[in-house]
Every structure is written in structure tokens, then in C-alpha cells.
C-alpha atoms as a PDB file:
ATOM      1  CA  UNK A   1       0.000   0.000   0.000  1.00  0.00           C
ATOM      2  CA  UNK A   2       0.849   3.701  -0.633  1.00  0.00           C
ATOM      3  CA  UNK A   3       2.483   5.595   1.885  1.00  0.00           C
ATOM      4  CA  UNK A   4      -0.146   8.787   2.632  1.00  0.00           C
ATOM      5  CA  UNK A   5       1.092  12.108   1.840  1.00  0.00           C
ATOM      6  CA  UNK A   6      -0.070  13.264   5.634  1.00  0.00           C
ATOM      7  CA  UNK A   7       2.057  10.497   6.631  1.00  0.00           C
ATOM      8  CA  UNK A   8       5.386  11.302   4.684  1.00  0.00           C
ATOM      9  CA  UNK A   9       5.368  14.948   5.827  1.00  0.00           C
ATOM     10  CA  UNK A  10       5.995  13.481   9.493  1.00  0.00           C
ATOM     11  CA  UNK A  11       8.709  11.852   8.692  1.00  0.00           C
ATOM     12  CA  UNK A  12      10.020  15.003   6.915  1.00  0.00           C
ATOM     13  CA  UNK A  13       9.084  17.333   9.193  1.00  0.00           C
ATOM     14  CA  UNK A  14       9.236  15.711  12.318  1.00  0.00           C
ATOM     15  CA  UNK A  15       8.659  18.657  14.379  1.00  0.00           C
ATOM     16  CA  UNK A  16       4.853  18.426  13.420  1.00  0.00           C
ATOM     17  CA  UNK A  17       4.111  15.767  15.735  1.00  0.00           C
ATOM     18  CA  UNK A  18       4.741  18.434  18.548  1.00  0.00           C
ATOM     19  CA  UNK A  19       2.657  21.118  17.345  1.00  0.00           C
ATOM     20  CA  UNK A  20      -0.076  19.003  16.493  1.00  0.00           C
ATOM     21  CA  UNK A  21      -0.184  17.922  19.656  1.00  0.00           C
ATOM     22  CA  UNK A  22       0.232  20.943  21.125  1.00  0.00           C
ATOM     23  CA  UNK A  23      -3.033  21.923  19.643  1.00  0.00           C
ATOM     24  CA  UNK A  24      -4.970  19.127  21.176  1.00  0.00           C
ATOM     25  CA  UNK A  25      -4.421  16.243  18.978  1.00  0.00           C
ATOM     26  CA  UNK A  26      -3.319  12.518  20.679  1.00  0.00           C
ATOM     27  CA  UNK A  27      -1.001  10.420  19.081  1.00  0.00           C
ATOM     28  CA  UNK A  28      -3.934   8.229  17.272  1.00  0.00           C
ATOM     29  CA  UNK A  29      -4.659  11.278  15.952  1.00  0.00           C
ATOM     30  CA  UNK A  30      -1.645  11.720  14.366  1.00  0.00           C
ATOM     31  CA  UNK A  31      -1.442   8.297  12.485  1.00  0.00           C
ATOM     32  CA  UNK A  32      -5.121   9.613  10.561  1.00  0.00           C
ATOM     33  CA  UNK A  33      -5.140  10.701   7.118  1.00  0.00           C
ATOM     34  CA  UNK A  34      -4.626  14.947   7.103  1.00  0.00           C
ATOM     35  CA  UNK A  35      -7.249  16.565   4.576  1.00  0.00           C
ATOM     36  CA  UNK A  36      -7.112  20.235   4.213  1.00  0.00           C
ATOM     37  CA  UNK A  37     -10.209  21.769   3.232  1.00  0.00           C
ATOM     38  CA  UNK A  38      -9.285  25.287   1.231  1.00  0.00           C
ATOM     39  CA  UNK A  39     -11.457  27.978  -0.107  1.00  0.00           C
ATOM     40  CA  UNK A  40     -10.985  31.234  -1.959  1.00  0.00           C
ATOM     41  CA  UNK A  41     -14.147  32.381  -0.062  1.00  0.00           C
ATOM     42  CA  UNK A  42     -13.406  36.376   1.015  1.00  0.00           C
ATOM     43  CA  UNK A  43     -14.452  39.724   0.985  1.00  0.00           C
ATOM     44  CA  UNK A  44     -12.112  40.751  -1.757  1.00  0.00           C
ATOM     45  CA  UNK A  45     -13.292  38.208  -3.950  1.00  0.00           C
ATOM     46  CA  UNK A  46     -16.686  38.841  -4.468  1.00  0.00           C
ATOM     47  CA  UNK A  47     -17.427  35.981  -7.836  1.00  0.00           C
ATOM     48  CA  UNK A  48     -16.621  33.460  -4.443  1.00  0.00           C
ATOM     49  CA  UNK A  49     -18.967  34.671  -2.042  1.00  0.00           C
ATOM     50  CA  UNK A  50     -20.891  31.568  -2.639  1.00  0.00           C
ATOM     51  CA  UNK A  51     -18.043  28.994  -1.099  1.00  0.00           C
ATOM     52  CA  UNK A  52     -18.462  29.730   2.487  1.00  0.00           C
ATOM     53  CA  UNK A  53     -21.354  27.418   2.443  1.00  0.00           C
ATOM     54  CA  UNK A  54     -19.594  24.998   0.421  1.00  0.00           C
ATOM     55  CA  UNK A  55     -16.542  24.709   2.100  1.00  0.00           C
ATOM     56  CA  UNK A  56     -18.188  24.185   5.457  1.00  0.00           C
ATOM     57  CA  UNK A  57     -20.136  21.632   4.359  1.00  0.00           C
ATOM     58  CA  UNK A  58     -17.272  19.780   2.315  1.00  0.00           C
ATOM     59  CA  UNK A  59     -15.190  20.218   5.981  1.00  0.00           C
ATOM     60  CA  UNK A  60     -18.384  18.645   7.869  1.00  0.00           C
ATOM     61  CA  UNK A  61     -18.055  16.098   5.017  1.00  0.00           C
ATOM     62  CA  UNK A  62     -14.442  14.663   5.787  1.00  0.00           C
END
């Protein structure tokens, strides 16, 4: 099977563990896939306005 992404990132960046769980995460926690959710969504991009919704719901989602 495929090493993750999430997953190689720890191993190149090893001071991630840490701050992750720092932030409230346990160690399971840390062996879970990592999905970012990202969004254009803003004030100064007013053709986006729309994505809020989406984005929240796509987060919910995973």
C-alpha cells in the first residue's frame, strides 16, 4: 500500500508531531489521514462569495 502524503510529511518534518499535539491532537490522531479543506471564499473576492457554504459543508463532510 501507498504511503499517505499526511504520513510522509511526518517523517520530513518531524517537528509536526509536537505542534499538532500541542493543539490538542493525541497520538492516534496523528497516524489519521490529514485533509485540508481550502477555499478562496473572502471579501475581496466577491465571484466566491458563494463557497463559504460549500466549504463548510465539504469540511463537515471529511
Amino acid at each position: 500500500m501507498q504511503e499517505m502524503i499526511s504520513q510522509k510529511v511526518r517523517t520530513l518534518s518531524p517537528e509536526i508531531d509536537p505542534l499538532r499535539m500541542g493543539m490538542g491532537q493525541t497520538e492516534a490522531d496523528l497516524e489519521k489521514p490529514q485533509v485540508m479543506v481550502e477555499s478562496t471564499f473572502g471579501d475581496s473576492h466577491p465571484g466566491s462569495a458563494h463557497l463559504l457554504c460549500l466549504v463548510e459543508a465539504a469540511a463537515a463532510g471529511v
